[in-house]
Protein backbone atom coordinates (compact mmCIF):
# COMPACT_ATOMS: atom_id res chain seq x y z
CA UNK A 1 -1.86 14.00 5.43
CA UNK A 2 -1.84 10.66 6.55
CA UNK A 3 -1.52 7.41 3.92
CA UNK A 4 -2.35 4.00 4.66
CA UNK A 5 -0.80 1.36 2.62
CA UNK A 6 -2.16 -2.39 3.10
CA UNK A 7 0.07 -5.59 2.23
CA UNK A 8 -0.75 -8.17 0.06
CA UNK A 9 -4.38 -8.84 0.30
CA UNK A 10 -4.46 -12.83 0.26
CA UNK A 11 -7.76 -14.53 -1.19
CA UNK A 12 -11.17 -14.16 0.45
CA UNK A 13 -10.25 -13.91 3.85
CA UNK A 14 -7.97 -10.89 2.81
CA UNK A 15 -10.49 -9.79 0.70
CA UNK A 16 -13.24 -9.73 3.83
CA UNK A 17 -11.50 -8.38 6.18
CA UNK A 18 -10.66 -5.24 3.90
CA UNK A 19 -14.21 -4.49 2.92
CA UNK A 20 -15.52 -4.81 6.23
CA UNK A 21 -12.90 -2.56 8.02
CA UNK A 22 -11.60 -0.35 5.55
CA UNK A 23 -14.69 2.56 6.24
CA UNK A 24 -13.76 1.83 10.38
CA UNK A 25 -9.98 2.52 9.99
CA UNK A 26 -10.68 5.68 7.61
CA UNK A 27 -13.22 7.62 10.35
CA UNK A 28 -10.69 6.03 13.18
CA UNK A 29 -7.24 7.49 11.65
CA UNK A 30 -8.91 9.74 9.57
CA UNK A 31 -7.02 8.58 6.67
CA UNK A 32 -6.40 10.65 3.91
CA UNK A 33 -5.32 7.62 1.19
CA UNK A 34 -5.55 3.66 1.08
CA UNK A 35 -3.81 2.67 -1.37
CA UNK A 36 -3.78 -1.85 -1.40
CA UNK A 37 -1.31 -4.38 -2.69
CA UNK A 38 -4.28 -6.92 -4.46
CA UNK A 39 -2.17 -9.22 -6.52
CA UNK A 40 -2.90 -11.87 -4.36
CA UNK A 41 -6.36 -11.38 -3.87
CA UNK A 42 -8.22 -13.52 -6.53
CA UNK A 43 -8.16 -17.26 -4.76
CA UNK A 44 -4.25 -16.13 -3.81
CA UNK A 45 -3.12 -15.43 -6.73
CA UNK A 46 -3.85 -12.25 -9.33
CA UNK A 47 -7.16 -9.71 -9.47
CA UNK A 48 -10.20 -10.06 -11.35
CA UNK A 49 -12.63 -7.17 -12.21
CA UNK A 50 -14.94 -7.52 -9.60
CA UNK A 51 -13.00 -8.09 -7.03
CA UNK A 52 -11.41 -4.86 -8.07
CA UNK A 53 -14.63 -3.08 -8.11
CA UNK A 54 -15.42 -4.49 -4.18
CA UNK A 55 -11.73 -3.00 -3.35
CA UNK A 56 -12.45 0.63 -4.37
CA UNK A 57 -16.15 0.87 -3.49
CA UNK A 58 -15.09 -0.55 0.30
CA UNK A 59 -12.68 2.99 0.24
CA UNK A 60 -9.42 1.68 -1.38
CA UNK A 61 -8.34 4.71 -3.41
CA UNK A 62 -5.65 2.72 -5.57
CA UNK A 63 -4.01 -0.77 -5.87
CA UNK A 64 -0.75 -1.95 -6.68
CA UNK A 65 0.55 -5.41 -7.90
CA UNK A 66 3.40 -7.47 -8.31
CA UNK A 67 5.19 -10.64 -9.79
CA UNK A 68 1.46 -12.15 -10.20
CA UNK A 69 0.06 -9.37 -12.00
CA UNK A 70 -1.45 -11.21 -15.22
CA UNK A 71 -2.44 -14.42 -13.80
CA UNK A 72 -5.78 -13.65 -14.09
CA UNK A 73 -5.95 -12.23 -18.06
CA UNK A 74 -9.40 -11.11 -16.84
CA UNK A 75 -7.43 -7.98 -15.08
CA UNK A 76 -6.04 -6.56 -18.59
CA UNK A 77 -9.49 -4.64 -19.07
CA UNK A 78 -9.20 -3.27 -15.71
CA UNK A 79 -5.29 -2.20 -16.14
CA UNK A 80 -6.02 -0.93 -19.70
CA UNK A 81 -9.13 1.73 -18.45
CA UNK A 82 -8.72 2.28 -14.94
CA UNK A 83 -6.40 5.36 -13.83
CA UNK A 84 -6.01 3.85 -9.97
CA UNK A 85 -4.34 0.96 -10.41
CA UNK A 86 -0.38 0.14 -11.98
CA UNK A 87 1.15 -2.47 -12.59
CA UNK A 88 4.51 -3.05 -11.76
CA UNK A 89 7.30 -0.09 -13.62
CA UNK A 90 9.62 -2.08 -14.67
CA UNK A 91 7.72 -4.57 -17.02
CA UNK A 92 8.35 -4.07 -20.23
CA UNK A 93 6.63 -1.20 -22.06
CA UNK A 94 4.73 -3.20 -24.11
CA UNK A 95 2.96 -4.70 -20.60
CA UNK A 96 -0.83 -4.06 -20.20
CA UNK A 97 -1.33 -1.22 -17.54
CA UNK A 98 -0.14 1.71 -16.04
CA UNK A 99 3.65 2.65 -15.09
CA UNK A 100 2.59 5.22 -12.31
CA UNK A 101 -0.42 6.81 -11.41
CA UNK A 102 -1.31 9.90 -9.91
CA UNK A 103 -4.67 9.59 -7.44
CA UNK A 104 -5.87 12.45 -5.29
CA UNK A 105 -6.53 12.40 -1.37
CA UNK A 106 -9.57 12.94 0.10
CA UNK A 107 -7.77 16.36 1.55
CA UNK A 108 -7.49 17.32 -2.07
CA UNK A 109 -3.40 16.37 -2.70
CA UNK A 110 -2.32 14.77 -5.21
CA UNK A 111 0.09 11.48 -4.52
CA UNK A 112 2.02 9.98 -7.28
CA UNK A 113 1.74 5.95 -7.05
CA UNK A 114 4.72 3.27 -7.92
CA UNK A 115 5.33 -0.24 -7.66
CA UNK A 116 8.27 -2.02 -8.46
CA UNK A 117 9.74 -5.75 -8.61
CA UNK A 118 13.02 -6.53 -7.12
CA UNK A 119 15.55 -8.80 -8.94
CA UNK A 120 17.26 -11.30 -6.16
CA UNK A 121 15.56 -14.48 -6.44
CA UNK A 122 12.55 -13.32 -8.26
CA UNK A 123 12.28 -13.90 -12.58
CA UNK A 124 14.40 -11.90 -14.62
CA UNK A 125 13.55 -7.92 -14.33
CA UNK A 126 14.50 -4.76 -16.19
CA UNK A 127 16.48 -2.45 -13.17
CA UNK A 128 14.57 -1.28 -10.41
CA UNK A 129 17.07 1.47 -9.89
CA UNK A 130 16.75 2.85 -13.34
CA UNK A 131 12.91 2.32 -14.12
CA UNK A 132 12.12 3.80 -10.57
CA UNK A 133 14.36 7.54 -11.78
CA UNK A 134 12.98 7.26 -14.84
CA UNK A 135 8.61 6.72 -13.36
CA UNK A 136 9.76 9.46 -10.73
CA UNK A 137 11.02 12.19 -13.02
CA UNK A 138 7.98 11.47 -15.08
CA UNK A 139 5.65 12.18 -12.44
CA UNK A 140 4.83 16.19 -12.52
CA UNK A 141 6.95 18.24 -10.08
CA UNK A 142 3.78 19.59 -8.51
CA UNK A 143 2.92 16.19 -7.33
CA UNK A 144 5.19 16.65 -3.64
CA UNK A 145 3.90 13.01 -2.05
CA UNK A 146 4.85 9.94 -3.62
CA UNK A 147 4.56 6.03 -2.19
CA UNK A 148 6.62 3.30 -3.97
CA UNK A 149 5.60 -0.35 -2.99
CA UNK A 150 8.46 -2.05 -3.86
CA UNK A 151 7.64 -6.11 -4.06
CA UNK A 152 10.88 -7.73 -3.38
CA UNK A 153 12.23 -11.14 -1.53
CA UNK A 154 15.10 -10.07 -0.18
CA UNK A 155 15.65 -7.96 2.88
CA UNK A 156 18.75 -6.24 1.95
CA UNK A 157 17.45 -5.33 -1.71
CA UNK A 158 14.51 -3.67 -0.20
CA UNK A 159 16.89 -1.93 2.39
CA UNK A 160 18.94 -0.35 -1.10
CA UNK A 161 16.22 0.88 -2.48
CA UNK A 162 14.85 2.62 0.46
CA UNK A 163 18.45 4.62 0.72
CA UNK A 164 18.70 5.12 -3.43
CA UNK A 165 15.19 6.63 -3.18
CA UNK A 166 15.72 8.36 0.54
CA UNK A 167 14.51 11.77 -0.26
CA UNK A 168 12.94 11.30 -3.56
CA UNK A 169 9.75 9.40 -2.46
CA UNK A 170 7.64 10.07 0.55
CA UNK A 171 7.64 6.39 1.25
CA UNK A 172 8.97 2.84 0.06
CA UNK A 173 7.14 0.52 1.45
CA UNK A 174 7.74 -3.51 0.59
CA UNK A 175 5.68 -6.17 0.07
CA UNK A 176 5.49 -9.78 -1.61
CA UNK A 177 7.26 -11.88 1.53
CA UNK A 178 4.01 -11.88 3.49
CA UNK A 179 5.85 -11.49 6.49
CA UNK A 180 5.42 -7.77 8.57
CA UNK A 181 8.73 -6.62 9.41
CA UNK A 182 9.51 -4.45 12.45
CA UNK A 183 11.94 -2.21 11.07
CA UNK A 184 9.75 0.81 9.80
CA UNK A 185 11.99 4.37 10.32
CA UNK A 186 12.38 7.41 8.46
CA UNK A 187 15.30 7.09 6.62
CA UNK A 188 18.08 10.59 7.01
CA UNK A 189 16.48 12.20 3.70
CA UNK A 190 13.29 12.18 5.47
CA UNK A 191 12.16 9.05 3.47
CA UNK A 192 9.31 6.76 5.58
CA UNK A 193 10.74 2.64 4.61
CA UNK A 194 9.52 -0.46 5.65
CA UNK A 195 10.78 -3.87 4.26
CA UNK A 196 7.77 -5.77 4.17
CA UNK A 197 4.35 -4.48 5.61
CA UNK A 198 3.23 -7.67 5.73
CA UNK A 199 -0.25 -9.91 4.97
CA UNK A 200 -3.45 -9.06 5.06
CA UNK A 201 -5.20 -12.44 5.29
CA UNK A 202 -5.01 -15.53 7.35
CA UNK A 203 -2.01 -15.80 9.38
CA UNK A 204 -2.66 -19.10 10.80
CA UNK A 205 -0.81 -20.56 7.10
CA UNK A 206 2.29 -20.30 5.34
CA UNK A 207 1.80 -17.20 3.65
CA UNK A 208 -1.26 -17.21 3.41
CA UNK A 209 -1.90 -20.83 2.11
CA UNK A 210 -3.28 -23.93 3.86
CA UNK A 211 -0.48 -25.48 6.10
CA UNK A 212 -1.55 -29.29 5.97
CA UNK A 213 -0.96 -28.70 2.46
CA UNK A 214 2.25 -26.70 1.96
CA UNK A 215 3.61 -29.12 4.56
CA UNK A 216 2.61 -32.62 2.67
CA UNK A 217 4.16 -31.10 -0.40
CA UNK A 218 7.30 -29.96 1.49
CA UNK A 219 7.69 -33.24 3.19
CA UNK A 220 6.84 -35.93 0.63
CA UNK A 221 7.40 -33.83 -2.64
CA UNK A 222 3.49 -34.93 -3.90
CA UNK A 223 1.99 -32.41 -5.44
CA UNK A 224 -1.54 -30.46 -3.75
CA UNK A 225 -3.25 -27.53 -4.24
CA UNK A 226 -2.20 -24.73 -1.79
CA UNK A 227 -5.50 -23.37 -1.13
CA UNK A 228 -6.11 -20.67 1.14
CA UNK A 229 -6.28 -21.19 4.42
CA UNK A 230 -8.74 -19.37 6.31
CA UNK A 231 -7.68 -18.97 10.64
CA UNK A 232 -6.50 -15.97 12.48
CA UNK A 233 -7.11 -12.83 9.46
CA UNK A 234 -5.75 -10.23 9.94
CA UNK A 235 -5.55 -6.90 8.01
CA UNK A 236 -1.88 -5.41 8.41
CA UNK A 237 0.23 -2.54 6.53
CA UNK A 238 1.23 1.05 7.85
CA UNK A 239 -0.01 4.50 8.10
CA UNK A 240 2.50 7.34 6.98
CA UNK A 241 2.07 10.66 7.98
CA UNK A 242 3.28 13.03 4.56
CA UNK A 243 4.09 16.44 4.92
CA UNK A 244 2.27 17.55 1.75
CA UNK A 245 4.20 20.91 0.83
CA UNK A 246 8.08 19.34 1.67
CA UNK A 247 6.61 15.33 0.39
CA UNK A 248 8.73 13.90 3.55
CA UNK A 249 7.94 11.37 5.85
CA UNK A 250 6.92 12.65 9.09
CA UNK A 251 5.63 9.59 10.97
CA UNK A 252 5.34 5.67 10.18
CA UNK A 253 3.38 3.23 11.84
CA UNK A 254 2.60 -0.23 11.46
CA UNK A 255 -0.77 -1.51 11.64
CA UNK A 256 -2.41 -4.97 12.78
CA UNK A 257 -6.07 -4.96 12.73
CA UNK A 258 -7.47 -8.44 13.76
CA UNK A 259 -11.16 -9.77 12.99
CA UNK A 260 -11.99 -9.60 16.65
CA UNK A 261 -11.73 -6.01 15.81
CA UNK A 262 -14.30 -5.50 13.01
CA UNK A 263 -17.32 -5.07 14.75
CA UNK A 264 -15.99 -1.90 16.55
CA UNK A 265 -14.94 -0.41 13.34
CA UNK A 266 -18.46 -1.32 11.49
CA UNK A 267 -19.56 0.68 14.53
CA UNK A 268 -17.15 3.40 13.42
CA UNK A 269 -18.40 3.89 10.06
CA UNK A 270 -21.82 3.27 10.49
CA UNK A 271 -22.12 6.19 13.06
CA UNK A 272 -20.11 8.12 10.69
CA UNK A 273 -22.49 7.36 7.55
């Protein structure tokens, strides 16, 4: 079966460019699961309701968050009755939303969902290590394919976790720096990794955010608001082929999908409608 996991979907632009290619991509891979970091996705920063709703109906089958999970309180309904969306494990229990979640392919399998925040240079976290044995081993035993986004800053954190979880999770796949990283493999246990699948938004920014702005307040130290900017967007993350009996990795690919692009995959979806 093959997964496609999308990176952190940054404010309108992101928003767009999902919506509009999503049905393309699916009839062109013949994707079996999009799964979507959105924590980013309300005005760059959190997920409301609706824009929740506009996710799944464009064919994202589940969403994952991060560090900016509750900035929009709006979301607790959504985390609270919805069984396709978690919010990051290792939140306290108490935390509004799901731990893991198990969603089911459009080939019928069943693929256990996890995301996790790192610790280095993010807020103070309960272990990754520990929370991520303890979501995995509550997962049933049936359920052989399993994707971990794991939203971390640092490079060689996300690296560790890919090797503690080599062989335990179909795929760890980072996101949170923006930034797609060329360094997807299949680790020895047959585990797909990727540090940081990158942005899907406009890449003409920093990170997603207006540069005039970022740059004044970097420069001078007065304060603006870091809207989002809105040139060059760009859909990125990575398709992973899963062997669904053994749950290992058996291909990873990045993927880049520019607006230029969109009308071809309307195209796509429309014939295939």
């Amino acid at each position: 079966m093959l997964l496609l996991f999308i990176g952190d979907i940054v404010g309108r632009p992101g928003r767009d460019i999902v919506i509009r290619g999503i049905p393309g991509l699916i009839v062109r891979h013949k994707i079996d699961l999009v799964v979507a970091n959105a924590e980013n996705a309300a005005g760059g920063s959190g997920l409301t309701p609706s824009i929740y709703h506009d996710l799944i109906r464009a064919g994202v089958d589940a969403i994952t968050l991060g560090d900016h999970v509750y900035r929009r309180k709006e979301i607790y309904s959504v985390l609270s009755s919805e069984d396709n969306i978690v919010r990051p494990a290792n939140l306290p229990d108490e935390a509004v939303g799901r731990r893991w979640t198990v969603v089911e392919s459009r080939d019928g399998t069943p693929v256990g969902i996890i995301c996790l925040l790192g610790q280095l240079y993010m807020r103070p976290i309960d272990s990754p290590w520990r929370t991520a044995d303890i979501a995995l081993a509550e997962i049933p035993s049936d359920v052989r394919v399993r994707l971990v986004d794991f939203h971390a800053e640092a490079t060689s954190e996300a690296q560790l976790m890919g090797h503690y979880l080599d062989g335990k999770a179909s795929a760890v796949l980072g996101t949170h720096t923006h930034v797609p990283t060329a360094d997807e493999h299949i680790l020895p246990g047959g585990t797909a990794f990727q540090c940081d699948v990158g942005m899907t938004g406009p890449y003409n920014s920093i990170l997603g955010r207006r540069i005039d702005r970022v740059m004044e307040t970097t420069v001078t130290s007065n304060p603006t608001q870091f809207e989002v900017a809105s040139g060059d967007v760009r859909l990125c993350g990575t398709l992973v082929e899963v062997d669904k009996e053994s749950g290992l990795a058996l291909r990873i690919e990045r993927l880049c999908v520019k607006a230029a692009e969109l009308p071809e995959l309307e195209s796509l979806a429309n014939a295939n409608s």
